[in-house]
C-alpha atoms as a PDB file:
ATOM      1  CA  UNK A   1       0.000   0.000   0.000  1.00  0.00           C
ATOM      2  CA  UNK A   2       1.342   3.488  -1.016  1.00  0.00           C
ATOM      3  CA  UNK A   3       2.054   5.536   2.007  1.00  0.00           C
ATOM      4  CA  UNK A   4      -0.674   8.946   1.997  1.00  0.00           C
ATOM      5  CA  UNK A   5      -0.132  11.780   0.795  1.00  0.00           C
ATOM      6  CA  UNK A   6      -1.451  15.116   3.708  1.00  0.00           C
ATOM      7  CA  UNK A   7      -1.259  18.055   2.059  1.00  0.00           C
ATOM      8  CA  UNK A   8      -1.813  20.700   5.040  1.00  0.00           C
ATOM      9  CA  UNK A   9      -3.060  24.214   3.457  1.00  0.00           C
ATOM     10  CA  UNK A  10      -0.788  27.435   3.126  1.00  0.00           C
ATOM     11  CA  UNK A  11      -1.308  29.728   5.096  1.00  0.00           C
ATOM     12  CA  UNK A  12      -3.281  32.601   3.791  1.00  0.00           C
ATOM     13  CA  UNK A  13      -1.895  35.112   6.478  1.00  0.00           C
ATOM     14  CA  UNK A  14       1.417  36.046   8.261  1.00  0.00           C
ATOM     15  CA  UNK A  15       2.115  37.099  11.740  1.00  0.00           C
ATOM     16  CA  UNK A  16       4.803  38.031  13.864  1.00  0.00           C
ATOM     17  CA  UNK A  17       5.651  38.025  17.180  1.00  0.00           C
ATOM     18  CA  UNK A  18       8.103  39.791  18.981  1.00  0.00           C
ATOM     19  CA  UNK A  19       7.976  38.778  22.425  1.00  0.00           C
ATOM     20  CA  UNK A  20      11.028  37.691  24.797  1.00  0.00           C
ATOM     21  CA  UNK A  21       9.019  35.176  26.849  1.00  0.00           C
ATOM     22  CA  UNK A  22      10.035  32.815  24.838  1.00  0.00           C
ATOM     23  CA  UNK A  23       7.167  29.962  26.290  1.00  0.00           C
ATOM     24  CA  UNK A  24       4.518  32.841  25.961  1.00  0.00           C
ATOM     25  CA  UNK A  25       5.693  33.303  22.507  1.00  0.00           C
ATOM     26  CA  UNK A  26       5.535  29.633  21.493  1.00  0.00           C
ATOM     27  CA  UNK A  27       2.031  29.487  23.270  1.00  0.00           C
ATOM     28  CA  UNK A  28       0.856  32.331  21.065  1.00  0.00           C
ATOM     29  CA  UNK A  29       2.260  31.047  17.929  1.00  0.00           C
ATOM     30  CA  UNK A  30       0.506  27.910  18.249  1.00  0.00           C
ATOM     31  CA  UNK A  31      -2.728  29.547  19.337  1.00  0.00           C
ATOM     32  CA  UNK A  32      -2.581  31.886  16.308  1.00  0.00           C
ATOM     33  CA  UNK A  33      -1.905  28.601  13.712  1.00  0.00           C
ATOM     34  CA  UNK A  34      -6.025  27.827  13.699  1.00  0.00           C
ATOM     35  CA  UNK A  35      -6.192  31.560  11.973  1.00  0.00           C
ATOM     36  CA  UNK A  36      -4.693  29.623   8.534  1.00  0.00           C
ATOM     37  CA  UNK A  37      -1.557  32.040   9.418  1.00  0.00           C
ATOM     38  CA  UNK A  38       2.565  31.698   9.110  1.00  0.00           C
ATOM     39  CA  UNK A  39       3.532  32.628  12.511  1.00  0.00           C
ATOM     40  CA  UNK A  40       6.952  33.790  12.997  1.00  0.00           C
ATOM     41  CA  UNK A  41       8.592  34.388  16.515  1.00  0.00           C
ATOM     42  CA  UNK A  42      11.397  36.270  17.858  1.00  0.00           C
ATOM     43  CA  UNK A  43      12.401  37.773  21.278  1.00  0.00           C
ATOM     44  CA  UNK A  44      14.452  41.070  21.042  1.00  0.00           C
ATOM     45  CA  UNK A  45      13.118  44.899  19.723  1.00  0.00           C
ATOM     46  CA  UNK A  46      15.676  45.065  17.036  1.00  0.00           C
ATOM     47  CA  UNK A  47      15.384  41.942  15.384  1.00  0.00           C
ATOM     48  CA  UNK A  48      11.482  42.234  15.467  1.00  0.00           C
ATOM     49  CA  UNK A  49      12.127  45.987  13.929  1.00  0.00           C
ATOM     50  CA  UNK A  50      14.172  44.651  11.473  1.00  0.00           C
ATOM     51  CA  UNK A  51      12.440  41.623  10.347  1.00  0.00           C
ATOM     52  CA  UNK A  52       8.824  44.002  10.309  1.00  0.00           C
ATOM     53  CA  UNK A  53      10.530  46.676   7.970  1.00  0.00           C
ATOM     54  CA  UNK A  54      11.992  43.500   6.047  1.00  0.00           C
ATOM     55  CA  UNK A  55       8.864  41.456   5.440  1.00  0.00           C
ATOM     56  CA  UNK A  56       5.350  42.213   4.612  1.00  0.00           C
ATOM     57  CA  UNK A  57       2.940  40.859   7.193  1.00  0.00           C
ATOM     58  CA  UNK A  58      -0.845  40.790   8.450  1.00  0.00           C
ATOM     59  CA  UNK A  59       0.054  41.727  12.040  1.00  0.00           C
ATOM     60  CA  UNK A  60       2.596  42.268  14.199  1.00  0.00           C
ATOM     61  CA  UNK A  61       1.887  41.108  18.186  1.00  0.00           C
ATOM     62  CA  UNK A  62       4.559  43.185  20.483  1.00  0.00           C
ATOM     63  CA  UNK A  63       5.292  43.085  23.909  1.00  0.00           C
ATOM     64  CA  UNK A  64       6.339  46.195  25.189  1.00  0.00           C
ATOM     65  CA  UNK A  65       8.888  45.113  27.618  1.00  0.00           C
ATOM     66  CA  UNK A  66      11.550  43.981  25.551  1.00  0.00           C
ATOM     67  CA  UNK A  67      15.086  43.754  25.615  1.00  0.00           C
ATOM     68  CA  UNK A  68      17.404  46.286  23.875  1.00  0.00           C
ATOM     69  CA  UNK A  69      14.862  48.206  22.327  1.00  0.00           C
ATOM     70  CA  UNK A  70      11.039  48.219  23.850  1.00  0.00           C
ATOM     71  CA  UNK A  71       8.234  47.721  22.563  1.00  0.00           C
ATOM     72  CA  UNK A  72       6.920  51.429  22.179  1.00  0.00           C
ATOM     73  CA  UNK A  73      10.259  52.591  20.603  1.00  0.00           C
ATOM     74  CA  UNK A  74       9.705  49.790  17.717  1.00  0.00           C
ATOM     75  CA  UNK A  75       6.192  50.846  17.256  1.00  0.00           C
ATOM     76  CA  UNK A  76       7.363  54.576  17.202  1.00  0.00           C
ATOM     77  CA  UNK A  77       9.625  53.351  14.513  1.00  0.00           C
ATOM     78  CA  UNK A  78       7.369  51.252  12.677  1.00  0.00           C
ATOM     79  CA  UNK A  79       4.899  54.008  12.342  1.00  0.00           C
ATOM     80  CA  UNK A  80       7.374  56.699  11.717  1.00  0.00           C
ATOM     81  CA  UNK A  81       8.489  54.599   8.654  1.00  0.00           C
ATOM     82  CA  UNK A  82       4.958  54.396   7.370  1.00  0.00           C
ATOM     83  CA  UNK A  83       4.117  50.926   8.388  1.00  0.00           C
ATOM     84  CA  UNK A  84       0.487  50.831   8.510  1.00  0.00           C
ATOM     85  CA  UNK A  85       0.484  46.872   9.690  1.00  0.00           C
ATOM     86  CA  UNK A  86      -2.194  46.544  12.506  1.00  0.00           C
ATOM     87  CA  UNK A  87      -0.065  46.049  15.968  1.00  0.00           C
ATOM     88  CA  UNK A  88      -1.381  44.414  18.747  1.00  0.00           C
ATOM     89  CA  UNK A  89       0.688  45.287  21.871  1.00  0.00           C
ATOM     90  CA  UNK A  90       1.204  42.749  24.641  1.00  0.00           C
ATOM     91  CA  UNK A  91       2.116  43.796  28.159  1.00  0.00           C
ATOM     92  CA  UNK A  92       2.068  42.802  31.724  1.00  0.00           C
ATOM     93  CA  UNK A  93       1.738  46.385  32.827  1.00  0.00           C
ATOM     94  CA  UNK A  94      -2.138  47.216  33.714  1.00  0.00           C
ATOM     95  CA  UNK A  95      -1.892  51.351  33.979  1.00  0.00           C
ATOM     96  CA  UNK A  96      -3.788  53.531  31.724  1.00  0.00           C
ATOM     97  CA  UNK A  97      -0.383  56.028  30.919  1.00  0.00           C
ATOM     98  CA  UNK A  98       1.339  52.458  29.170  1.00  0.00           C
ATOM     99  CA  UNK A  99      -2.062  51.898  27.409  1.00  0.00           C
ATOM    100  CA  UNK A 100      -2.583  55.554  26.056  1.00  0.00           C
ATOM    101  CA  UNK A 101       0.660  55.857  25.264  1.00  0.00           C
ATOM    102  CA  UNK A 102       0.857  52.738  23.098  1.00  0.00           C
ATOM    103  CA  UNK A 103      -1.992  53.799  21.097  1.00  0.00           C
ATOM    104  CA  UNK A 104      -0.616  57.502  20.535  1.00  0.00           C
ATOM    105  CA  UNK A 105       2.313  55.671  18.796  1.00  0.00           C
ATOM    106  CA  UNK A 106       0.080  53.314  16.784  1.00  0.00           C
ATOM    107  CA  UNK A 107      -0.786  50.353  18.332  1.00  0.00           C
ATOM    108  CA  UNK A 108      -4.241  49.242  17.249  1.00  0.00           C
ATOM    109  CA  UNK A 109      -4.976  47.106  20.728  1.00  0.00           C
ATOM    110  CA  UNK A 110      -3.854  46.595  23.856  1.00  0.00           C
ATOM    111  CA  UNK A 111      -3.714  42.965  25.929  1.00  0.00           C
ATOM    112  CA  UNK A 112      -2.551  43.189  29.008  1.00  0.00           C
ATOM    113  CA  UNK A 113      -1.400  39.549  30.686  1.00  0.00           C
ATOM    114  CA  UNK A 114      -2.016  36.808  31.879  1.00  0.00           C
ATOM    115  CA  UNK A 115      -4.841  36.860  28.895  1.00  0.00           C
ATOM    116  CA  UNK A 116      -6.948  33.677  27.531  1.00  0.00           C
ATOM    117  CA  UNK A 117      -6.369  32.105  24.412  1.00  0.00           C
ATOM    118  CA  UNK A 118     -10.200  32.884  23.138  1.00  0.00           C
ATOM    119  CA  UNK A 119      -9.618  36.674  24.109  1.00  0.00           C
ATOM    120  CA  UNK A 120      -6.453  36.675  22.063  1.00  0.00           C
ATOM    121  CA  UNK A 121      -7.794  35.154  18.705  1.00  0.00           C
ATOM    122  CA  UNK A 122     -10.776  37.881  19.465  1.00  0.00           C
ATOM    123  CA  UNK A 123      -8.755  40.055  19.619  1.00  0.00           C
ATOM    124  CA  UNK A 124      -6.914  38.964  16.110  1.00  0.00           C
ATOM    125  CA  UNK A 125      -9.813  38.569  14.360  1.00  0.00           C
ATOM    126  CA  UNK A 126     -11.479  41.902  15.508  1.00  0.00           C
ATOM    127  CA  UNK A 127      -7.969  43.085  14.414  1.00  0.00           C
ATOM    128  CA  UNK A 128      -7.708  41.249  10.890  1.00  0.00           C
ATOM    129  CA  UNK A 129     -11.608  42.313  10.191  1.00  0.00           C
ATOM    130  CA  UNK A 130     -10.753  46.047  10.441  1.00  0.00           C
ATOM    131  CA  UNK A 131      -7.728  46.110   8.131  1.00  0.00           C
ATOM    132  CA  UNK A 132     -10.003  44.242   5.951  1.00  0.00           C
ATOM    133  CA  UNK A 133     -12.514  46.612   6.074  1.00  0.00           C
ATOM    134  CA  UNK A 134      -9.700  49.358   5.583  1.00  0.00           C
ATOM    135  CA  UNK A 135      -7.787  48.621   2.549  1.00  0.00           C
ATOM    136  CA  UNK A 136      -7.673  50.577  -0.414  1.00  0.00           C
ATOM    137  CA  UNK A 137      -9.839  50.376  -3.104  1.00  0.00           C
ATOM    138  CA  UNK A 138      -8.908  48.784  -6.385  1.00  0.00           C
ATOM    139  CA  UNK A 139      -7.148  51.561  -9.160  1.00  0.00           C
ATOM    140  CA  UNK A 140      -9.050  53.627 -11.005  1.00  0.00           C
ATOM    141  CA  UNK A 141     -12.274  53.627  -8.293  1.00  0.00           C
ATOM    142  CA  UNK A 142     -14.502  56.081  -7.824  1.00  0.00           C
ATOM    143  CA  UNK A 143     -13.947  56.297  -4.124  1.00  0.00           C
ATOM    144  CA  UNK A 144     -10.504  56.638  -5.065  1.00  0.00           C
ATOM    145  CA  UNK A 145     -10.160  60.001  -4.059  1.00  0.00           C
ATOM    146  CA  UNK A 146     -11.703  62.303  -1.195  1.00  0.00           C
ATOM    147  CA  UNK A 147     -12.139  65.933  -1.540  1.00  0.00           C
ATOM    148  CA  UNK A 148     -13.315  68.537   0.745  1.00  0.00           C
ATOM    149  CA  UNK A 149     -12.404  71.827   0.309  1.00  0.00           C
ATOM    150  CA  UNK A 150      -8.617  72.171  -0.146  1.00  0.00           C
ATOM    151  CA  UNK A 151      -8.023  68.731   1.619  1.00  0.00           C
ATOM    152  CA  UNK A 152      -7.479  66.054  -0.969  1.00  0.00           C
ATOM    153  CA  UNK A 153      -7.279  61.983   0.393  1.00  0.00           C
ATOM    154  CA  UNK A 154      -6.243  59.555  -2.299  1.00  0.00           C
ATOM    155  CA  UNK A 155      -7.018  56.097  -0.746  1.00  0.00           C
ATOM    156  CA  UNK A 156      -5.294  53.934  -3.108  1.00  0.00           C
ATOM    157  CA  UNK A 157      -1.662  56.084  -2.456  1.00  0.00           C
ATOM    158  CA  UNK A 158      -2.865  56.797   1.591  1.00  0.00           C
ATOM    159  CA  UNK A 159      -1.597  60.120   0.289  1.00  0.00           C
ATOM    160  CA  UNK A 160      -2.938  63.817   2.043  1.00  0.00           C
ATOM    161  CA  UNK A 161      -3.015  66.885   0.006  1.00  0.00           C
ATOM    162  CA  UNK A 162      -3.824  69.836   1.522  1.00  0.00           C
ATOM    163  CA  UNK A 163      -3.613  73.248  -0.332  1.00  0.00           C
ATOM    164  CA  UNK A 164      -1.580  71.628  -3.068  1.00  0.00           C
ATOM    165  CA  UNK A 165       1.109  70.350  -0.062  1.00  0.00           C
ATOM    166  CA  UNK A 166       1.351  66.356   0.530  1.00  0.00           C
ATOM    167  CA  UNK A 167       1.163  65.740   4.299  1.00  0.00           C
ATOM    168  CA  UNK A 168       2.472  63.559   6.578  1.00  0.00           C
ATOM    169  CA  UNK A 169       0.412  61.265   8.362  1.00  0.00           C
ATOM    170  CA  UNK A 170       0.640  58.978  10.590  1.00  0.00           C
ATOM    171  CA  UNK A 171      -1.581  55.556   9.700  1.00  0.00           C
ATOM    172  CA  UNK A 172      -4.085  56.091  12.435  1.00  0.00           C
ATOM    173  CA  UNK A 173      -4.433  59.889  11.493  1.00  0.00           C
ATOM    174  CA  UNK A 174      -4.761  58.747   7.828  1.00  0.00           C
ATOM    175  CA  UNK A 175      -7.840  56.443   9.039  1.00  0.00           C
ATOM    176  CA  UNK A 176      -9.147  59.277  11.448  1.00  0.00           C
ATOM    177  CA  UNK A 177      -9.089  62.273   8.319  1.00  0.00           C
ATOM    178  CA  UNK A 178     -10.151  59.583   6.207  1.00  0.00           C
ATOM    179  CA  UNK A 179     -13.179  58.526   8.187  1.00  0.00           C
ATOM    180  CA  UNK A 180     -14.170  61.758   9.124  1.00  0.00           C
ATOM    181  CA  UNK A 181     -13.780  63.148   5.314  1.00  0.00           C
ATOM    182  CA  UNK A 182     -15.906  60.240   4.379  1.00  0.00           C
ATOM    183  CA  UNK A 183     -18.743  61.622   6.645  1.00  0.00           C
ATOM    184  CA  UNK A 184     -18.716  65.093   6.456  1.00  0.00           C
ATOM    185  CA  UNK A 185     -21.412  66.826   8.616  1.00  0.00           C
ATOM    186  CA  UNK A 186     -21.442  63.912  10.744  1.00  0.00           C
ATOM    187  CA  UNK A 187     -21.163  64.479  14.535  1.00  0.00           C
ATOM    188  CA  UNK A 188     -19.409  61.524  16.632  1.00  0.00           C
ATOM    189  CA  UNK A 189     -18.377  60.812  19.653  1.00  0.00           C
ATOM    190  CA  UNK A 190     -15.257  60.259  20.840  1.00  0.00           C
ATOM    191  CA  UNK A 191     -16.071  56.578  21.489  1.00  0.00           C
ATOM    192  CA  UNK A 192     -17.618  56.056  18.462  1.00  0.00           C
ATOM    193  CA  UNK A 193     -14.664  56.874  16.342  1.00  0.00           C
ATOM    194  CA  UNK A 194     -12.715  54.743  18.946  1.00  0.00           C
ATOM    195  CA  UNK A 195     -14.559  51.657  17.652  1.00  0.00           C
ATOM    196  CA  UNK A 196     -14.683  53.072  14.320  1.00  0.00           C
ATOM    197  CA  UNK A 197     -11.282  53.705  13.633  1.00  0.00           C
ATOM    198  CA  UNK A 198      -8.923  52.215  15.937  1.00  0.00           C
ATOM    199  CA  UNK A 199     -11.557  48.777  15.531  1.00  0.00           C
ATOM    200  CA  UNK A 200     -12.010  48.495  19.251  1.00  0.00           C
ATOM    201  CA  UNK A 201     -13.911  50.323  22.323  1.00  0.00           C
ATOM    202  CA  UNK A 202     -11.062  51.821  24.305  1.00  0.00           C
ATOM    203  CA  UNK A 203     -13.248  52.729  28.052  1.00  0.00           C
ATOM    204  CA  UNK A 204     -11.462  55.867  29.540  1.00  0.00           C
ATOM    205  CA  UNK A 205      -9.055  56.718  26.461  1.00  0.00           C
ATOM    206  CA  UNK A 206     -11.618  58.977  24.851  1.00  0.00           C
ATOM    207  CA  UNK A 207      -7.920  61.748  25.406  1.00  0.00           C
ATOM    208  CA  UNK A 208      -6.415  59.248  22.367  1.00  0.00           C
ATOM    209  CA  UNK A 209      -9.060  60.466  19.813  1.00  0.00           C
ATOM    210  CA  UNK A 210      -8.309  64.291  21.216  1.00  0.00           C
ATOM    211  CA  UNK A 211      -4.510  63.869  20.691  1.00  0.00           C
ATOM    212  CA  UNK A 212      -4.713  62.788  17.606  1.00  0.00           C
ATOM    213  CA  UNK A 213      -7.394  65.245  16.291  1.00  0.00           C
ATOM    214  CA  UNK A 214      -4.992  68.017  17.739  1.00  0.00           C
ATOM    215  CA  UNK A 215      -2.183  66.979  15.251  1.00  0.00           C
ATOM    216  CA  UNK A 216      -4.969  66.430  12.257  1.00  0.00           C
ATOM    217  CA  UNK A 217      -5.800  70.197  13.022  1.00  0.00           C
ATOM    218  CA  UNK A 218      -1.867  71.213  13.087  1.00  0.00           C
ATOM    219  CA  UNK A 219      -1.327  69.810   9.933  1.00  0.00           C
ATOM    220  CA  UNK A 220      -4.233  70.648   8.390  1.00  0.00           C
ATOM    221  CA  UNK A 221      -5.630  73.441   9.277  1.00  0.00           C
ATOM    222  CA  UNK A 222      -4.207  76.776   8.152  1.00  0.00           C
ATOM    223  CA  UNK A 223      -5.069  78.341  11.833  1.00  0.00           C
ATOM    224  CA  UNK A 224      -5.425  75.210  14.305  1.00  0.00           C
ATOM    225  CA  UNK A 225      -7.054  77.354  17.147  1.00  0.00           C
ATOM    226  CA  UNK A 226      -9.609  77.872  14.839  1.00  0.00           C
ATOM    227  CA  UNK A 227     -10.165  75.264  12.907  1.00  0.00           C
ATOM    228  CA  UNK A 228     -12.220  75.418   9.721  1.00  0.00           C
ATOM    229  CA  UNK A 229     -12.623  71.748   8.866  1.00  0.00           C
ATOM    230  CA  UNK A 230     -12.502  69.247  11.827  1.00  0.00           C
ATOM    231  CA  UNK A 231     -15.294  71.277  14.066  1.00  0.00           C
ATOM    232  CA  UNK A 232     -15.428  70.443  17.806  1.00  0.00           C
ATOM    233  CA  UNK A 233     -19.348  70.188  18.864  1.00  0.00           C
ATOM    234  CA  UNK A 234     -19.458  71.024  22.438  1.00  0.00           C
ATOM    235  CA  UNK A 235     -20.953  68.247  24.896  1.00  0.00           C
ATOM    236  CA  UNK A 236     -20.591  65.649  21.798  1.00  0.00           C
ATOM    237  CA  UNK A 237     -17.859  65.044  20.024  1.00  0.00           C
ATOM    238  CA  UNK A 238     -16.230  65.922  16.641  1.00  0.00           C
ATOM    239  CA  UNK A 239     -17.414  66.846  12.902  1.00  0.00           C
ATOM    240  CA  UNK A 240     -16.034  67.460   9.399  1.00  0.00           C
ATOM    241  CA  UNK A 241     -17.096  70.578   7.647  1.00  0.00           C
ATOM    242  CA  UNK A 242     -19.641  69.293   5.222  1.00  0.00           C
ATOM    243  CA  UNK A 243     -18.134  72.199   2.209  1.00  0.00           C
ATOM    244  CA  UNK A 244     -15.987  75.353   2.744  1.00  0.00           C
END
């Protein structure tokens, strides 16, 4: 009898995992496998830099406290460089300054341990769903292009004009302008473009939508104390200027 054949699927995603627990990281790996993903671990901040800015990949799972280089200097990095991979940070510290401060740089979610397996691939999935749900059109759409005003968003580039200038964003601002341009008139609260743009209900870190509509408005706005285009709406939230 000729011996069988198993012919085990490739994997349709790839993660990595920089983490220097080095049974936590195997533990995650294997957890993450079910998700039809290529997990690959290591378990120092500059190899895990260098291997994210070398590779493309689905997500990136980062514990903070790492050796050499932590985890908030490689998302810093990451996002500085214009790697708009989602980031799910991993940390045994519990206090709300680590969590705000890890989504100011970028990170998309926050787990804090000792967490379950079922709340990690949640986590993933809720993660994975709102990339999906965030990548650029196809060439040549007509939702190619945003424009309001003298702010121009080109989706398929993740490219910001304003006044004839390209600028600099970081990937969460890009999805916060974006969003907003996309609903102009709209009033939301803070929460609501928590869940809508970062993908996940963030209780107490309503500050992390303010920071990062402060730097919208200093980039974009030719007079940020008075801003013309992202309107505050006192007792609410935040709007776009419908036309200027």
């Amino acid at each position: 009898m000729s011996a069988k054949i198993l012919a085990y699927p490739t994997p349709e995603r790839r993660f990595l995992i920089i983490e220097d627990e080095k049974d936590l990281a195997e533990l995650v790996q294997l957890q993450l496998r079910d998700l039809s993903a290529e997990c690959i671990k290591c378990h120092c901040g500059s190899e895990g830099l260098a291997l994210a800015l070398a590779q493309q990949w689905d997500l990136i799972l980062l514990d903070l406290r790492l050796p050499g280089m932590d985890g908030l200097d490689v998302c810093r990095e990451l996002r500085a460089k214009g790697i708009t991979t989602p980031v799910l940070m991993l940390t045994s510290r519990a206090t709300e300054l680590d969590r705000v401060l890890g989504l100011e740089l970028g990170a998309d979610d926050y787990l804090t341990k000792p967490f379950s397996s079922l709340e990690l691939v949640a986590r993933v999935k809720a993660l994975l769903r709102r990339a999906a749900m965030h990548q650029t059109p196809a060439p040549n759409s007509v939702d190619n292009l945003l424009h309001v005003g003298d702010v121009l968003i080109d989706s398929q580039q993740r490219r910001v004009e304003v006044r004839g200038q390209n600028i600099d964003c970081t990937a969460k601002e890009f999805d916060l302008l974006r969003y907003f341009v996309s609903n102009p008139g709209k009033v939301f609260r803070r929460m609501d473009l928590l869940q809508e743009v970062w993908g996940y209900g963030h209780d107490g870190y309503e500050h992390t939508v303010n920071s990062h509509i402060n730097r919208l408005r200093a980039k974009i706005e030719r007079d940020p104390s008075q801003p013309k285009y992202i309107l505050t709406v006192w007792g609410v939230g935040y709007k776009f200027q419908e036309a200027l």
